[in-house]
N, C-alpha and C. Protein backbone atom coordinates (compact mmCIF):
# COMPACT_ATOMS: atom_id res chain seq x y z
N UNK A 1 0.84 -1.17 0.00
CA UNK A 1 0.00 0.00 0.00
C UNK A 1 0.89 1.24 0.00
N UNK A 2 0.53 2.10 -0.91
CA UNK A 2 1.77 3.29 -0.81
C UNK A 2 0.61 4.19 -0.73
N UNK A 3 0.99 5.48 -0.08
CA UNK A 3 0.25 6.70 -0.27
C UNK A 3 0.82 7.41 -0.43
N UNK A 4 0.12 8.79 -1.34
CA UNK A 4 0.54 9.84 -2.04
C UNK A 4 1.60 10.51 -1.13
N UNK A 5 2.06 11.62 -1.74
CA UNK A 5 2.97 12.85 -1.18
C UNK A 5 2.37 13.50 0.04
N UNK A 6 3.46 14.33 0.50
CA UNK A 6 2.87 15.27 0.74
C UNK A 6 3.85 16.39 0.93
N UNK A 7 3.48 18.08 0.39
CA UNK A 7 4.43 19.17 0.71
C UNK A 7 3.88 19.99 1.24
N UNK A 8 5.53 20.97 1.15
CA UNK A 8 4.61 22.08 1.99
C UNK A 8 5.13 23.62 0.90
N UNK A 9 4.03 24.26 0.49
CA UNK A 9 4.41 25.50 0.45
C UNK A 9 4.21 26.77 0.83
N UNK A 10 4.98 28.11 0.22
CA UNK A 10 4.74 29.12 1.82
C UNK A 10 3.15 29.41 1.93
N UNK A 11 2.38 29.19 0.87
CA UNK A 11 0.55 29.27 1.07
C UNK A 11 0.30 27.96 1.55
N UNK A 12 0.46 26.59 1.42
CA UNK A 12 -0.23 26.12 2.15
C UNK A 12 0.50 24.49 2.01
N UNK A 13 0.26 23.78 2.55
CA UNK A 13 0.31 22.11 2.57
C UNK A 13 0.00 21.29 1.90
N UNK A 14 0.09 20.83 0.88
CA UNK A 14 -0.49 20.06 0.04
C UNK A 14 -0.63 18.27 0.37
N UNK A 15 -1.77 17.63 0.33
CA UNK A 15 -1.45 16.34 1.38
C UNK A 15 -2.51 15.36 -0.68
N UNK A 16 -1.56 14.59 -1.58
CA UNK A 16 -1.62 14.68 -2.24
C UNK A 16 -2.64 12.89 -2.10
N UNK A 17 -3.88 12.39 -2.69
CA UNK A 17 -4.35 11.66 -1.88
C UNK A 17 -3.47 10.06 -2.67
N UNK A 18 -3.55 8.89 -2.62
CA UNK A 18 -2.92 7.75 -3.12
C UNK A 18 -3.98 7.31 -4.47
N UNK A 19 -3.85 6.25 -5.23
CA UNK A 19 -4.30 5.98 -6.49
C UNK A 19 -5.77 5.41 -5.91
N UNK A 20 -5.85 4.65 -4.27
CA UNK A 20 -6.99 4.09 -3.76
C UNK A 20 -7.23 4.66 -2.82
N UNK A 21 -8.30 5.15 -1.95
CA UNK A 21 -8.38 5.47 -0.19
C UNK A 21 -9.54 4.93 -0.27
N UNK A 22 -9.45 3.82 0.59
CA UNK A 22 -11.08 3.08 1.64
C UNK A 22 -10.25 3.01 2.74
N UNK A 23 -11.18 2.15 3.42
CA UNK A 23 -11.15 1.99 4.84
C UNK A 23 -9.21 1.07 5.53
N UNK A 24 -8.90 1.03 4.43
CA UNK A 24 -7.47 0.28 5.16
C UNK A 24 -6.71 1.37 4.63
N UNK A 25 -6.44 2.51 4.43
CA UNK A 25 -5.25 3.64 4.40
C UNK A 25 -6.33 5.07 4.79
N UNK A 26 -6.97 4.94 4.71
CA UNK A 26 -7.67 6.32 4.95
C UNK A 26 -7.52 7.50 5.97
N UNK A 27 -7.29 6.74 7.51
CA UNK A 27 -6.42 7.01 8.33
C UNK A 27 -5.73 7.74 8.36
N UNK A 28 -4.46 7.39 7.72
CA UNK A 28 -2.89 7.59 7.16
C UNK A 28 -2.94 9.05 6.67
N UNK A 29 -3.70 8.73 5.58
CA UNK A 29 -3.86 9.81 4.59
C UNK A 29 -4.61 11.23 5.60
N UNK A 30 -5.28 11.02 6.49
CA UNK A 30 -5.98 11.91 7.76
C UNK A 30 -4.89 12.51 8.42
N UNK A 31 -3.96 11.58 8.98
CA UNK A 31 -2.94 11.82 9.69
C UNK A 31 -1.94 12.34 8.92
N UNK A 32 -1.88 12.45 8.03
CA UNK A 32 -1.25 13.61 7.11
C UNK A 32 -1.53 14.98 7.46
N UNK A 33 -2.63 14.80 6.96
CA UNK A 33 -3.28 16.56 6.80
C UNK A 33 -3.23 16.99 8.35
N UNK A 34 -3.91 15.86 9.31
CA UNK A 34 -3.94 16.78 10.59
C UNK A 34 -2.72 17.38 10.89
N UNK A 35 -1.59 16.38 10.89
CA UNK A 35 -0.13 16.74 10.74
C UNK A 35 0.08 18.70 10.70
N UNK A 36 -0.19 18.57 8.97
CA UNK A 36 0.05 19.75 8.72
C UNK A 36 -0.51 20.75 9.46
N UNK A 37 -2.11 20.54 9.46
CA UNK A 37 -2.42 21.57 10.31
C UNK A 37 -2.29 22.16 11.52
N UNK A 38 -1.90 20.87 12.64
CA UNK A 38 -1.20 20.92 13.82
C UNK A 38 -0.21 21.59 13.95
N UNK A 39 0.61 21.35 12.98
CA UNK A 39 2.00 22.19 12.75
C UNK A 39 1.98 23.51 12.39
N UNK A 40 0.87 23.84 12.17
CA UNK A 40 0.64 25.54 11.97
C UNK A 40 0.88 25.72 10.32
N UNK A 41 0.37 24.60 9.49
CA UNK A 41 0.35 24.97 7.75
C UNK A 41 -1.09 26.65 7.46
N UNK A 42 -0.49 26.99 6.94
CA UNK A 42 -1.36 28.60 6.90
C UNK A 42 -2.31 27.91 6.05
N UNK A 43 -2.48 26.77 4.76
CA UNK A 43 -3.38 26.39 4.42
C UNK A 43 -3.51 25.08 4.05
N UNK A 44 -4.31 24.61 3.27
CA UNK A 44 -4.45 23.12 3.20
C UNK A 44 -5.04 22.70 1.69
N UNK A 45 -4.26 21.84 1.51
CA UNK A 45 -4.99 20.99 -0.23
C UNK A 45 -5.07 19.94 0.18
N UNK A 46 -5.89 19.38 -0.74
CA UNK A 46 -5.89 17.54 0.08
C UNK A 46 -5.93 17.46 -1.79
N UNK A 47 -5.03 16.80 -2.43
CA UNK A 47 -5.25 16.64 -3.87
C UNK A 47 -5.34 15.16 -4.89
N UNK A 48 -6.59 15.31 -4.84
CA UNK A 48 -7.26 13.90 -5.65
C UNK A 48 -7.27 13.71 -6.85
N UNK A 49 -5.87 14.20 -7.40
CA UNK A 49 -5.57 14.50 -8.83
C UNK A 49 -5.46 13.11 -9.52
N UNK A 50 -4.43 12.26 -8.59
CA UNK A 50 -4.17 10.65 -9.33
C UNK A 50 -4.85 9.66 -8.48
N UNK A 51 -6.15 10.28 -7.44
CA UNK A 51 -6.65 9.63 -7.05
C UNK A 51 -8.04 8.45 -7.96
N UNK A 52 -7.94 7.50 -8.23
CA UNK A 52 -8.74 6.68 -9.29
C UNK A 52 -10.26 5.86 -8.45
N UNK A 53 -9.97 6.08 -6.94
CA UNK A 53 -10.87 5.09 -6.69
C UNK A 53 -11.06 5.60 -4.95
N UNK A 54 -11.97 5.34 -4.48
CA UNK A 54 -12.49 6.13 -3.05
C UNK A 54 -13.69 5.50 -2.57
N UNK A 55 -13.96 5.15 -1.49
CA UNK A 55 -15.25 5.07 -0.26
C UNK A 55 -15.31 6.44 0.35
N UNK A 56 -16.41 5.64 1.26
CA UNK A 56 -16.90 6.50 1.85
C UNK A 56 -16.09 7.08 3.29
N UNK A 57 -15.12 5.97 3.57
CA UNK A 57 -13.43 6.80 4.09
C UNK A 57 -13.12 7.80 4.10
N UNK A 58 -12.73 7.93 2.56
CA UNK A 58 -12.22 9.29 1.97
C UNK A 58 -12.99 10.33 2.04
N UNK A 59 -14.20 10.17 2.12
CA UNK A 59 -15.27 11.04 2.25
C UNK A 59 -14.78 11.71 3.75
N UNK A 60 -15.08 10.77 4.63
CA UNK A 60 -14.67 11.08 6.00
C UNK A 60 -13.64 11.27 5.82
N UNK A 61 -12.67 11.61 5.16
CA UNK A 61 -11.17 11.49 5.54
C UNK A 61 -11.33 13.45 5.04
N UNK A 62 -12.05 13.71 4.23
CA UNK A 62 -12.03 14.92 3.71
C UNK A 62 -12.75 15.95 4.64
N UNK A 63 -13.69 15.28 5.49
CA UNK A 63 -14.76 15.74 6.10
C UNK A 63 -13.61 16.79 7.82
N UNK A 64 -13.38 15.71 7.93
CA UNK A 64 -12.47 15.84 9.25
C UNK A 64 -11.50 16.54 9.32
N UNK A 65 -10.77 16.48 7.93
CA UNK A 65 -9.81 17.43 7.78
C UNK A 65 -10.24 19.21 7.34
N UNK A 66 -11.70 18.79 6.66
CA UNK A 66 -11.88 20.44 6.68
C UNK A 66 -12.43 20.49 8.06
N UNK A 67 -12.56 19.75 9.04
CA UNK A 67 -13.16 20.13 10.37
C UNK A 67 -12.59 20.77 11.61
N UNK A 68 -11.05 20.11 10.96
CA UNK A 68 -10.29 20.61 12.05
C UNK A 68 -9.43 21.73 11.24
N UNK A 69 -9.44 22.19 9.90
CA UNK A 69 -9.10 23.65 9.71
C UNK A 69 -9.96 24.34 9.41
N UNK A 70 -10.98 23.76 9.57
CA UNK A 70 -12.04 25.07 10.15
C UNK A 70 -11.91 25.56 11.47
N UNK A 71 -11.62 24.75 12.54
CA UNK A 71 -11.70 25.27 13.85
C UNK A 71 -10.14 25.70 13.95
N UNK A 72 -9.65 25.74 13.21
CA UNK A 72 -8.02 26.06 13.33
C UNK A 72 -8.00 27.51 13.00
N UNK A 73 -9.26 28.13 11.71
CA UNK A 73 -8.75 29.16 11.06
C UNK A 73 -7.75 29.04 9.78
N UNK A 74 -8.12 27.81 9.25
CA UNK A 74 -7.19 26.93 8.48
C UNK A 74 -8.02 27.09 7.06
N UNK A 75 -7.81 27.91 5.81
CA UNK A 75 -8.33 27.77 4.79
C UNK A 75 -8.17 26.30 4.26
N UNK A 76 -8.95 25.33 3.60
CA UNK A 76 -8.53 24.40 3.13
C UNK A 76 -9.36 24.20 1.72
N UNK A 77 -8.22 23.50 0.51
CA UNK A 77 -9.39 23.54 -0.75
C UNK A 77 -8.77 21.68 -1.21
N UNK A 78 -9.95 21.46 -1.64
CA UNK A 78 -9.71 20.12 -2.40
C UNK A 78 -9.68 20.07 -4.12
N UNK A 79 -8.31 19.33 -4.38
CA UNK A 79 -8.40 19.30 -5.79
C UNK A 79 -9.33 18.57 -6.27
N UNK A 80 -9.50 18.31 -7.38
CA UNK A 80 -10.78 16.96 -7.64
C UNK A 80 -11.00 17.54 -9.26
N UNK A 81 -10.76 16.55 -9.86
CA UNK A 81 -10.45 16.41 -11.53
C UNK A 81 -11.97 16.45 -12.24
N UNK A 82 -12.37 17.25 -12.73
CA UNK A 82 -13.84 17.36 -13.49
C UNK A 82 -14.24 16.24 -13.77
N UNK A 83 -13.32 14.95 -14.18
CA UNK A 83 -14.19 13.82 -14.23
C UNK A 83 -13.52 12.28 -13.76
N UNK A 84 -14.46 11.46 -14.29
CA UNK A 84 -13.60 9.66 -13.99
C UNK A 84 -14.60 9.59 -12.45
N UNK A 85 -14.62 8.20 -11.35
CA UNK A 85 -15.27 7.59 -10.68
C UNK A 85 -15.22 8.85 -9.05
N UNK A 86 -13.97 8.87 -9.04
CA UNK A 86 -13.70 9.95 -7.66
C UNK A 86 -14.76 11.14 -7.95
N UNK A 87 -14.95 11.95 -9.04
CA UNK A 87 -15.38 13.26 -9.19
C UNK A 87 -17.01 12.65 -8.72
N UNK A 88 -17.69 11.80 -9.23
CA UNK A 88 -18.80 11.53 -9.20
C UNK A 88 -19.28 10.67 -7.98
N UNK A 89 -18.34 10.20 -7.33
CA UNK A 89 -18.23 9.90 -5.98
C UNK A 89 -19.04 10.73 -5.06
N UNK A 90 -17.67 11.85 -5.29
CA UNK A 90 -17.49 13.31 -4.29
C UNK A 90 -18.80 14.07 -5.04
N UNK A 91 -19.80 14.14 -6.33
CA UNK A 91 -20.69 14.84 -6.31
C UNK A 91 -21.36 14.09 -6.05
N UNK A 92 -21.89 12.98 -6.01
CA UNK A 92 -23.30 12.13 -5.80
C UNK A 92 -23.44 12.30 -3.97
N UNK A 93 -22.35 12.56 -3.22
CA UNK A 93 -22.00 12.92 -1.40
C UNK A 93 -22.26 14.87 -1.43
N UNK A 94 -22.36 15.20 -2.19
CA UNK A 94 -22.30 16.31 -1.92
C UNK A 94 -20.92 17.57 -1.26
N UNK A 95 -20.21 16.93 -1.90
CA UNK A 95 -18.59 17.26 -1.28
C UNK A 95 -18.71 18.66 -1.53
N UNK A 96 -19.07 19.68 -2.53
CA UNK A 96 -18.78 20.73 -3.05
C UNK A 96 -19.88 21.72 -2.51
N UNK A 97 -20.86 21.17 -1.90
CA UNK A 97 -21.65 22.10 -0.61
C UNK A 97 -20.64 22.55 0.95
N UNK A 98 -20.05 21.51 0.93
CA UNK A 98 -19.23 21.39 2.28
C UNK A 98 -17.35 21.63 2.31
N UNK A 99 -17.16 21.82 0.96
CA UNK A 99 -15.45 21.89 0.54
C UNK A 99 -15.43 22.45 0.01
N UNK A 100 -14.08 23.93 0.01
CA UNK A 100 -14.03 24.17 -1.27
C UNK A 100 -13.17 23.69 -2.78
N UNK A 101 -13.89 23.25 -3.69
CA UNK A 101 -13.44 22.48 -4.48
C UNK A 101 -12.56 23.08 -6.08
N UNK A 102 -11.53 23.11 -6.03
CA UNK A 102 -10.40 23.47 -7.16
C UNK A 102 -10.23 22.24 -8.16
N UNK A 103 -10.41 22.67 -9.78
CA UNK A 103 -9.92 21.70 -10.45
C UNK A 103 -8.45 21.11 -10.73
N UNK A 104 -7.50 21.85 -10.36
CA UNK A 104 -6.25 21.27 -10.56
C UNK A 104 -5.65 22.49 -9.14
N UNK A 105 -4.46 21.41 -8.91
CA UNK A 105 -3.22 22.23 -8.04
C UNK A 105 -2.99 23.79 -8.04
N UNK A 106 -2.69 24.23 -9.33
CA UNK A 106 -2.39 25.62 -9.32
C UNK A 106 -3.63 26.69 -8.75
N UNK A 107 -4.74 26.27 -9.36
CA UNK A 107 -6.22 27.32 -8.71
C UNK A 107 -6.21 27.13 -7.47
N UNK A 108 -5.65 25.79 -6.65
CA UNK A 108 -6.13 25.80 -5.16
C UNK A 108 -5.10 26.68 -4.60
N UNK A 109 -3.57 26.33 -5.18
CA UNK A 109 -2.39 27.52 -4.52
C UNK A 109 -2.90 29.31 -4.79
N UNK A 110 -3.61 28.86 -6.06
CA UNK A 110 -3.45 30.81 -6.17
C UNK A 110 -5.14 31.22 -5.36
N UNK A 111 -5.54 30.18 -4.79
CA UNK A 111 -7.09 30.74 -4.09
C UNK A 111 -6.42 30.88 -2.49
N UNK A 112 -5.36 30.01 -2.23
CA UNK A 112 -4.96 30.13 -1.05
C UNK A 112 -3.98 31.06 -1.21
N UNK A 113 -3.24 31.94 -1.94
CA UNK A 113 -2.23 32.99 -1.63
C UNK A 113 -3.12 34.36 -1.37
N UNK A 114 -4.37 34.09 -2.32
CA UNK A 114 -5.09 35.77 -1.88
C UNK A 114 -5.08 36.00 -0.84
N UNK A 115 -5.16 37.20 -0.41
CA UNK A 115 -5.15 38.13 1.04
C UNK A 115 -6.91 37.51 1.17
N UNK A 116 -7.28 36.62 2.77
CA UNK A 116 -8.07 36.40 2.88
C UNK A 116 -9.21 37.65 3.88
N UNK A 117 -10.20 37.94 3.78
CA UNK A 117 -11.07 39.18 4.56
C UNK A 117 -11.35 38.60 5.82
N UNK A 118 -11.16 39.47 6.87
CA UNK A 118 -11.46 39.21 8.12
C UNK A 118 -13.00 39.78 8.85
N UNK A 119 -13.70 39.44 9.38
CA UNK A 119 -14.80 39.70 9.57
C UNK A 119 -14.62 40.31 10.85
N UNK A 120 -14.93 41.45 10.92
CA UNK A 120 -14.85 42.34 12.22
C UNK A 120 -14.54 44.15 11.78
């Protein structure tokens, strides 16, 4: 079982997801991202670019991680490829009510470098 990457740049963390996530790596791939965010990453990608195949894990695995950079103050965006089994996964769950969702790497870095508005 191998799982994806993961980096860091000065906008944000990128936690890149593996070719499969169900219930026997899903975890892993969690403990990634919390990682980053724990560590004080200013933002977060979770990127399902060469991801081919997903449960309802990954679902939770996406869920939790925008949960805890939400309560962090943690912008976080998910890549997710316009099409193939993952995209239709993540829309038939409703992922894109609850995430914000980027089609490739570069839109999620340049949505996370904007100067974000503070409410107050």
């Amino acid at each position: 079982m191998r799982l994806g990457g993961a980096s860091i740049e000065d906008t944000s963390a990128v936690v890149a997801f593996p070719a499969e996530v169900d219930i026997g790596n899903a975890d892993l791939v969690l403990d990634q991202a919390l990682q980053h965010l724990d560590n004080g990453a200013p933002g977060l990608v979770l990127d399902l670019t060469t991801c081919e195949f997903c449960d309802s894990s990954a679902l939770a695995t996406i869920d939790r991680a925008q949960m805890r950079a939400t309560a962090l103050g943690v912008p976080m965006w998910v890549v997710l490829p316009a099409r193939g089994l993952v995209r239709r996964v993540c829309d038939a769950a409703g992922l894109a009510r609850r995430v914000a969702i980027a089609p490739d790497l570069a839109t999620a870095r340049a949505a996370l470098a904007r100067p974000r508005r503070h409410a107050g």
